[in-house]
Protein backbone atom coordinates (compact mmCIF):
# COMPACT_ATOMS: atom_id res chain seq x y z
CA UNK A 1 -24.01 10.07 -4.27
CA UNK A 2 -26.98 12.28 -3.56
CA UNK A 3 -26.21 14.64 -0.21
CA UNK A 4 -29.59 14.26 1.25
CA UNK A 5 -29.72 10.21 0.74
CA UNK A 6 -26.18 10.01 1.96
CA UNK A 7 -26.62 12.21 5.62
CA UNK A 8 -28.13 9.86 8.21
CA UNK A 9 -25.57 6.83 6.93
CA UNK A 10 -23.15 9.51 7.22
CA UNK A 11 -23.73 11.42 10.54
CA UNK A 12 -23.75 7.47 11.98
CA UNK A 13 -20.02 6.74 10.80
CA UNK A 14 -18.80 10.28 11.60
CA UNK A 15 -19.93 9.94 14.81
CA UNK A 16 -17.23 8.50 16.50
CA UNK A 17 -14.77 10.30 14.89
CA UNK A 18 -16.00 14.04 15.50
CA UNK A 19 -16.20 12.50 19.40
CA UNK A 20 -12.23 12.22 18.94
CA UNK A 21 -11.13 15.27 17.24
CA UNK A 22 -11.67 17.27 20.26
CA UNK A 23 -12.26 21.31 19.71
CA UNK A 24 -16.25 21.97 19.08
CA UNK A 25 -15.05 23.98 15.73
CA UNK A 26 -13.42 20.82 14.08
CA UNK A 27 -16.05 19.00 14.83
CA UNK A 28 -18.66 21.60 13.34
CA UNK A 29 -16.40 22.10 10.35
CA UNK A 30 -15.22 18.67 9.21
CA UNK A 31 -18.60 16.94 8.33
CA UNK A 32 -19.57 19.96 6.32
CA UNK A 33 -15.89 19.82 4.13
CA UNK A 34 -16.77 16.41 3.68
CA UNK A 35 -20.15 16.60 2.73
CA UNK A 36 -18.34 19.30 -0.25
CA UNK A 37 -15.79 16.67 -1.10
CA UNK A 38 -18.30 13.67 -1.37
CA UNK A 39 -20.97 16.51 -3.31
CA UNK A 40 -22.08 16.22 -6.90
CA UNK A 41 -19.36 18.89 -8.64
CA UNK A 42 -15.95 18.57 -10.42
CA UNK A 43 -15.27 21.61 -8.82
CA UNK A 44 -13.52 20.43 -5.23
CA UNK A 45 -12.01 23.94 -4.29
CA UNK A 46 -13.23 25.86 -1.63
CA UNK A 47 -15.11 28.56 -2.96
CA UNK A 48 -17.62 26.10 -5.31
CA UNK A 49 -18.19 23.63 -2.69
CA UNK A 50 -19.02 26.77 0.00
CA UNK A 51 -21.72 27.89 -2.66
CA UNK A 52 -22.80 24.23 -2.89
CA UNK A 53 -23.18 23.55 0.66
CA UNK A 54 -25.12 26.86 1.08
CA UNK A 55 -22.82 29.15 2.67
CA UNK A 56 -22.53 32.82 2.58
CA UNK A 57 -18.08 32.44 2.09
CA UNK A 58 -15.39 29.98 2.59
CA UNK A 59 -13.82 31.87 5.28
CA UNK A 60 -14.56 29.62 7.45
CA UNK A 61 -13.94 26.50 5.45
CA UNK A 62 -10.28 27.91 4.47
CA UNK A 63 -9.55 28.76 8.27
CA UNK A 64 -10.45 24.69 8.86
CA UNK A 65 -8.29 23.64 6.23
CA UNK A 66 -5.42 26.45 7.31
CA UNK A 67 -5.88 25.46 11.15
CA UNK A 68 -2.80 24.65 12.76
CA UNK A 69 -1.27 21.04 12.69
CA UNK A 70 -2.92 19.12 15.67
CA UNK A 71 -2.84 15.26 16.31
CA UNK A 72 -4.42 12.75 14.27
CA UNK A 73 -3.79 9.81 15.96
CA UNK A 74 -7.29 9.16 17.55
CA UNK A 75 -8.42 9.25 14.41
CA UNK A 76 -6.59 6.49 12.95
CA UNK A 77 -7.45 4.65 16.05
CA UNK A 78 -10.72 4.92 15.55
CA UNK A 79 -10.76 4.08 12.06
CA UNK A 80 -8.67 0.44 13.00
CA UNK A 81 -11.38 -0.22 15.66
CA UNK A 82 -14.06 0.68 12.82
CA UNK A 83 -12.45 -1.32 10.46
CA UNK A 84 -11.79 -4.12 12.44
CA UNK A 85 -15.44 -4.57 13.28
CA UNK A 86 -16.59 -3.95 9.46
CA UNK A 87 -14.64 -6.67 7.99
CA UNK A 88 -11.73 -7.94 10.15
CA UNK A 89 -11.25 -11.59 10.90
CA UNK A 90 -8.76 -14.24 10.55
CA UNK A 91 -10.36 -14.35 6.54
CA UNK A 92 -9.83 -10.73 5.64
CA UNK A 93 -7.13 -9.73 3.75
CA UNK A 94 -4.22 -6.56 4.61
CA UNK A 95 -3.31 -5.21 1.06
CA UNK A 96 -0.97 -3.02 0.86
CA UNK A 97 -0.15 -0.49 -2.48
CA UNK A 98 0.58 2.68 -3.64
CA UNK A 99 -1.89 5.48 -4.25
CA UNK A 100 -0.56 8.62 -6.80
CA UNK A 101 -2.11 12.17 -6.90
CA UNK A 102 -0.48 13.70 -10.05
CA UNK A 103 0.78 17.25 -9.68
CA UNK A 104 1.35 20.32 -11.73
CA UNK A 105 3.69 22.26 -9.73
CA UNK A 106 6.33 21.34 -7.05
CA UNK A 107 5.12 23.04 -4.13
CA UNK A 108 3.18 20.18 -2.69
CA UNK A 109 4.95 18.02 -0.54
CA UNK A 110 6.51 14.75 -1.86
CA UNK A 111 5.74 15.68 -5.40
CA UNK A 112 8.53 14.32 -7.70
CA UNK A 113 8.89 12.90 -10.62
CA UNK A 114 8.03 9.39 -10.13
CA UNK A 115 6.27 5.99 -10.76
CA UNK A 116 2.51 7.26 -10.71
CA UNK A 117 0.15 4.08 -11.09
CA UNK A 118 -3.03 6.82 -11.84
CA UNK A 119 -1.01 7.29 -15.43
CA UNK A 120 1.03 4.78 -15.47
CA UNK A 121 4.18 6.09 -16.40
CA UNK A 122 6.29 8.18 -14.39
CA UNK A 123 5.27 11.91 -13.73
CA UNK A 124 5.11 14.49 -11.18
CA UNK A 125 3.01 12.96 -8.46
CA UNK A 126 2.77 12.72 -4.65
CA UNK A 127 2.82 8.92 -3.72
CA UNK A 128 1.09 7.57 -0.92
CA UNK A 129 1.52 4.26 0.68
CA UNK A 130 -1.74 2.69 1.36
CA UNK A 131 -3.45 -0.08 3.53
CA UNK A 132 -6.94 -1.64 2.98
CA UNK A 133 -8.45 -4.42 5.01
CA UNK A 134 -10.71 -6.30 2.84
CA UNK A 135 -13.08 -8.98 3.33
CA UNK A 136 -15.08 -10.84 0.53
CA UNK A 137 -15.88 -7.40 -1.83
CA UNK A 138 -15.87 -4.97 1.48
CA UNK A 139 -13.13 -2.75 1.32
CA UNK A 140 -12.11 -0.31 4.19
CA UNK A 141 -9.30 2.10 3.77
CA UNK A 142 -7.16 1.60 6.90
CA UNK A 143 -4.23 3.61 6.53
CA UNK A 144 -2.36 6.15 3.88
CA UNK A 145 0.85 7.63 4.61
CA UNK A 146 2.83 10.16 2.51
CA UNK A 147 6.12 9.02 0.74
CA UNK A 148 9.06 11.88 0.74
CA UNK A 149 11.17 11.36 -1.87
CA UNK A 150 15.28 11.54 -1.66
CA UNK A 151 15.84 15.11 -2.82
CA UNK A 152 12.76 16.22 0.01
CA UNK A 153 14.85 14.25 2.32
CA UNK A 154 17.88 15.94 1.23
CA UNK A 155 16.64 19.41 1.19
CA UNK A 156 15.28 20.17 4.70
CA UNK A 157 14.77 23.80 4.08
CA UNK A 158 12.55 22.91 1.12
CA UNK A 159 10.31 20.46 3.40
CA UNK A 160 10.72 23.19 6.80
CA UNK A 161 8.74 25.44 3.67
CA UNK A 162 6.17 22.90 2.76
CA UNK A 163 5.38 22.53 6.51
CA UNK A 164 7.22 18.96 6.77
CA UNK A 165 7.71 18.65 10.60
CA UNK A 166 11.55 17.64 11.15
CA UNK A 167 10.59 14.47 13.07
CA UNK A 168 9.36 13.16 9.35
CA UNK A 169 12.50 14.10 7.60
CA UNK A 170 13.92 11.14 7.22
CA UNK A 171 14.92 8.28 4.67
CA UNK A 172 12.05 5.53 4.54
CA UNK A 173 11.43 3.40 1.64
CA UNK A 174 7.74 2.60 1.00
CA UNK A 175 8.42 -0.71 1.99
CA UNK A 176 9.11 0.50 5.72
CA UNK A 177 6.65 3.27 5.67
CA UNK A 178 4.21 -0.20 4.93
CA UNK A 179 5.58 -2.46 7.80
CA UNK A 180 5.44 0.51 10.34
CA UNK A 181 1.71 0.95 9.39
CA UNK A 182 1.34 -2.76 9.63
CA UNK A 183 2.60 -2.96 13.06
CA UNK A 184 0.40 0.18 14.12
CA UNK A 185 -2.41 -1.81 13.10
CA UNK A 186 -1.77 -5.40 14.88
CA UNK A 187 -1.21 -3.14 17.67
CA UNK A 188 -4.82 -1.87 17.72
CA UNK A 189 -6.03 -5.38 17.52
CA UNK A 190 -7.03 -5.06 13.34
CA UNK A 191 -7.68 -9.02 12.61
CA UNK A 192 -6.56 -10.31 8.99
CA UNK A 193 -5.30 -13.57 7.66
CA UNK A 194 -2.78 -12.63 4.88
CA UNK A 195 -0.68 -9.51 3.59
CA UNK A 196 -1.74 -8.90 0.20
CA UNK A 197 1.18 -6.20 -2.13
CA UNK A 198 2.41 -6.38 -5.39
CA UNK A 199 5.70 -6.41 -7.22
CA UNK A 200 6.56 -2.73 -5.92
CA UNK A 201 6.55 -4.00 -2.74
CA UNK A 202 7.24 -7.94 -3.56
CA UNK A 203 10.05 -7.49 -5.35
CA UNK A 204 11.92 -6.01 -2.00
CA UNK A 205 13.92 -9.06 -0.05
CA UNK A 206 13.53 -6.88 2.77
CA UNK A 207 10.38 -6.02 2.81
CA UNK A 208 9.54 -9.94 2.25
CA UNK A 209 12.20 -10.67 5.04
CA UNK A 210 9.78 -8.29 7.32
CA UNK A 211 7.07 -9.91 6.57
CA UNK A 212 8.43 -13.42 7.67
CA UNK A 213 9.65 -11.61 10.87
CA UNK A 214 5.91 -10.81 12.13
CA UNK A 215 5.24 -14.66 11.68
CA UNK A 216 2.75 -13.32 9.13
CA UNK A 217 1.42 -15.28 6.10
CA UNK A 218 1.76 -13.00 2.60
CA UNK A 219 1.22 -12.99 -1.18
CA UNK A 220 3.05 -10.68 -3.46
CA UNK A 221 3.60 -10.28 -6.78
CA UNK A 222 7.99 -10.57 -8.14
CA UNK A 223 9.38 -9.75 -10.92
CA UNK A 224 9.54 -12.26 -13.61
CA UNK A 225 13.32 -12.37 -13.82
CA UNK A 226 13.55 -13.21 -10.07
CA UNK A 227 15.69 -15.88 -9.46
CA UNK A 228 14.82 -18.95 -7.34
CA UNK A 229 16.51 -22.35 -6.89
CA UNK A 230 14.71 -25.64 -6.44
CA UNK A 231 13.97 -26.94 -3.42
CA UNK A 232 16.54 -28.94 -2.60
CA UNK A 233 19.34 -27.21 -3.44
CA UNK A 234 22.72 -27.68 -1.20
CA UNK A 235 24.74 -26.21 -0.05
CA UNK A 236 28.52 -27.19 -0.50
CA UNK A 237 31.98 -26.44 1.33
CA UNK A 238 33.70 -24.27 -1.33
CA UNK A 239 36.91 -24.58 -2.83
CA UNK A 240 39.75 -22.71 -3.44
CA UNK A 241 39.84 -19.37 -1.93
CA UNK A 242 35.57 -19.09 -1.30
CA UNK A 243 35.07 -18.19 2.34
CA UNK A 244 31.77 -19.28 2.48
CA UNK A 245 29.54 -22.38 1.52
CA UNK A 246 28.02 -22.18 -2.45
CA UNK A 247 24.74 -23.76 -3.51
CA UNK A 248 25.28 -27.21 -5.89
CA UNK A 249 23.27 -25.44 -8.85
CA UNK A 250 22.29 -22.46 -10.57
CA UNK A 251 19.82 -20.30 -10.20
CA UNK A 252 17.08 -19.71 -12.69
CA UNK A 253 14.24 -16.99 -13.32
CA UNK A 254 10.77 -17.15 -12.37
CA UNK A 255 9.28 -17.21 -15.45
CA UNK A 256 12.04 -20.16 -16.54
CA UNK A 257 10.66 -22.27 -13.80
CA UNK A 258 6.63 -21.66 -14.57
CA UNK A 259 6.93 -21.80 -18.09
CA UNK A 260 8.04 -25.29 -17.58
CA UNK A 261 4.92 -26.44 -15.42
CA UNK A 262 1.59 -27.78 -16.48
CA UNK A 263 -0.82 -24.74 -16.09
CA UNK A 264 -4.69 -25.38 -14.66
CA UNK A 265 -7.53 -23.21 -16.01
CA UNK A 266 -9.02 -21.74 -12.48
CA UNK A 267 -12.13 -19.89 -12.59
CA UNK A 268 -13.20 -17.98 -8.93
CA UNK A 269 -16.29 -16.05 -10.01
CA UNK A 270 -18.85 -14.29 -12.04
CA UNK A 271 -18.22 -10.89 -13.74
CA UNK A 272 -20.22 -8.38 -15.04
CA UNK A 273 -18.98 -9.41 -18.20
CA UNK A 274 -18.71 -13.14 -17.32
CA UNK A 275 -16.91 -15.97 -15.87
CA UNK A 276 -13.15 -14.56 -14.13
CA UNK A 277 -10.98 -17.08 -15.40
CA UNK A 278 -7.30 -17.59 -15.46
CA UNK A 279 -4.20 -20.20 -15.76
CA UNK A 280 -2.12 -20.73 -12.96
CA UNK A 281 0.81 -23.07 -12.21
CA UNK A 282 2.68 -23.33 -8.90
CA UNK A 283 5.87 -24.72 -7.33
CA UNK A 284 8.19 -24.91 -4.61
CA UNK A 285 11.22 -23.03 -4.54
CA UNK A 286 13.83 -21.01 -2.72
CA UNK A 287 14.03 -17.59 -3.77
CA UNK A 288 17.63 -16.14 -4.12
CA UNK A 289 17.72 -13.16 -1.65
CA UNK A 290 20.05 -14.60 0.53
CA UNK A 291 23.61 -12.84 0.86
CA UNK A 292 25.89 -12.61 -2.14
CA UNK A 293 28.05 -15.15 -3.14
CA UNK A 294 29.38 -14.10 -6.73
CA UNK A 295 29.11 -12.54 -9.70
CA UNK A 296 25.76 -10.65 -7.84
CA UNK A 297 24.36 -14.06 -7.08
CA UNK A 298 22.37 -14.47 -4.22
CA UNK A 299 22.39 -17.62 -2.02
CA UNK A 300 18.89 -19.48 -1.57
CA UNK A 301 16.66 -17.97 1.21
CA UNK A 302 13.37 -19.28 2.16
CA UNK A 303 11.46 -22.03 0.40
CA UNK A 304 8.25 -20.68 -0.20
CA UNK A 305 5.01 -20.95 -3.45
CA UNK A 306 5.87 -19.33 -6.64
CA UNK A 307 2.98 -18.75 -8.44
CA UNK A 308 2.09 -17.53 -12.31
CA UNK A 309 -1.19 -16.49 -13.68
CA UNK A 310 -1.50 -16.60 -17.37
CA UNK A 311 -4.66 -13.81 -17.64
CA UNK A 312 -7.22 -14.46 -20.59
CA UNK A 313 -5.31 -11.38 -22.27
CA UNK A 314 -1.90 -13.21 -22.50
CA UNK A 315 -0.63 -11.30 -19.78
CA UNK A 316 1.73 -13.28 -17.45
């Protein structure tokens, strides 16, 4: 993205969001960083995007970036209310995934050795939970919060070091790191139809439970060895020394149940390499997150869709 075809488009977005970060310096010194960061150069440091941007040092530009910790919550704000009018609407869509930076050292905080989707494999990466509302092919980044690990939860000198304020020190899964974001965003008014996330969220009974809680309608991808029961399974008075009613069948896995299903070729649009085409079959079932009942077997919860896609590549 050329600098010079880029300014007017974006001195009109900024705008609003220089109005809200208050002091004149920030709002002097934050369109310039970006400006570096959006640049032509693979160099993002301070000192090559200075000389890029035409400035004598990056004094100035490190003191920005060192400034003390001040409050960022207009600017989220603003960015909901932006987003909202971009693309929101009871057709847009809330998706919700993970976003890695991979990492050398382990000085940065929330770097551990983890699931990093960038490589995918796990390595030493920061992960970020992040939310996009998306309408049609309009995305707009709505929210990204960092995930600290267990041992940076554990170690509270180590995160007092890195800066971590102790308020944030404190056990979240990414699942609700998302629903907290999710809840800061009804609350600005964002409109969306359905929660988009896949299996690394999906594949949580609680963070599915959550979901169902906000009265919200949601997609996400399982794993394929999730087990489900069919519709109408019962539930029967037990016997003997059970203490608490037992469904009237087994469950199976996911894939079990599709691979038994007629499949449907489904084709949605046109590619730059062609038609996007894949097989899908469907069916009602209950999926076993419910409370245990034996030998790790988990009563039927909610009857909702399961749904497979059989991609052109064979992947399922």
């Amino acid at each position: 993205m050329a600098e010079r075809s880029s300014g007017p488009d974006l001195d009109a977005w900024l705008a609003p969001f220089l109005a809200a970060m208050g002091r004149k310096t920030r709002r002097t010194w934050a369109p310039l960083y970006l400006r570096g960061l959006l640049g032509p150069g693979d160099r993002k440091s301070l000192q090559p995007m200075a000389a890029r941007l035409g400035l004598s040092g990056h004094d100035q530009l490190q003191h920005f970036i060192a400034s003390p910790a001040w409050d960022d919550s207009p600017l989220w704000t603003e960015l909901a209310h932006s987003a909202d009018r971009l693309v929101g609407g009871s057709d847009a869509c809330l998706v919700i995934d993970d976003t890695a930076l991979p990492k050398k050292g382990t000085r940065s905080v929330g770097v551990a050795r983890q699931y990093c989707g960038a490589l995918g494999k796990k390595a030493n990466c920061q992960s970020l939970v992040s939310l996009t509302l998306a309408r049609g092919e309009v995305p707009v980044p709505v929210a990204l919060h960092l995930f600290l690990p267990e041992e940076w939860v554990a170690d509270p000198k180590r995160c007092e070091r890195a800066g971590v304020p102790e308020a944030a020190v404190v056990p979240q899964s990414k699942g609700e790191i998302a629903l907290a974001e999710l809840d800061r965003l009804r609350a600005e008014g964002v409109r969306f139809g359905v929660v988009l996330a896949d299996a690394g969220y999906g594949c949580s009974a609680v963070f599915r439970h959550g979901l169902d809680a906000r009265g919200l309608t949601w997609a996400v991808g399982i794993a394929k060895n999730q087990k489900v029961y069919d519709p109408g399974v019962r539930l029967e008075e037990p016997g003997g020394r059970a203490r608490r009613p037992v469904p009237d069948q087994e469950p199976r896995e996911a894939e079990a149940v599709l691979a038994a299903l007629p499949w449907r070729r489904v084709t949605w649009r046109q590619g730059t390499k062609g038609a996007l085409a894949a097989r899908f079959a469907m069916a009602r079932v209950r999926v076993g997150d419910g409370p245990i009942w034996g030998n790790n077997r988990h009563l039927p919860g909610e009857e909702v869709w399961l749904v497979g896609e059989w991609r052109t590549s064979g992947e399922r």
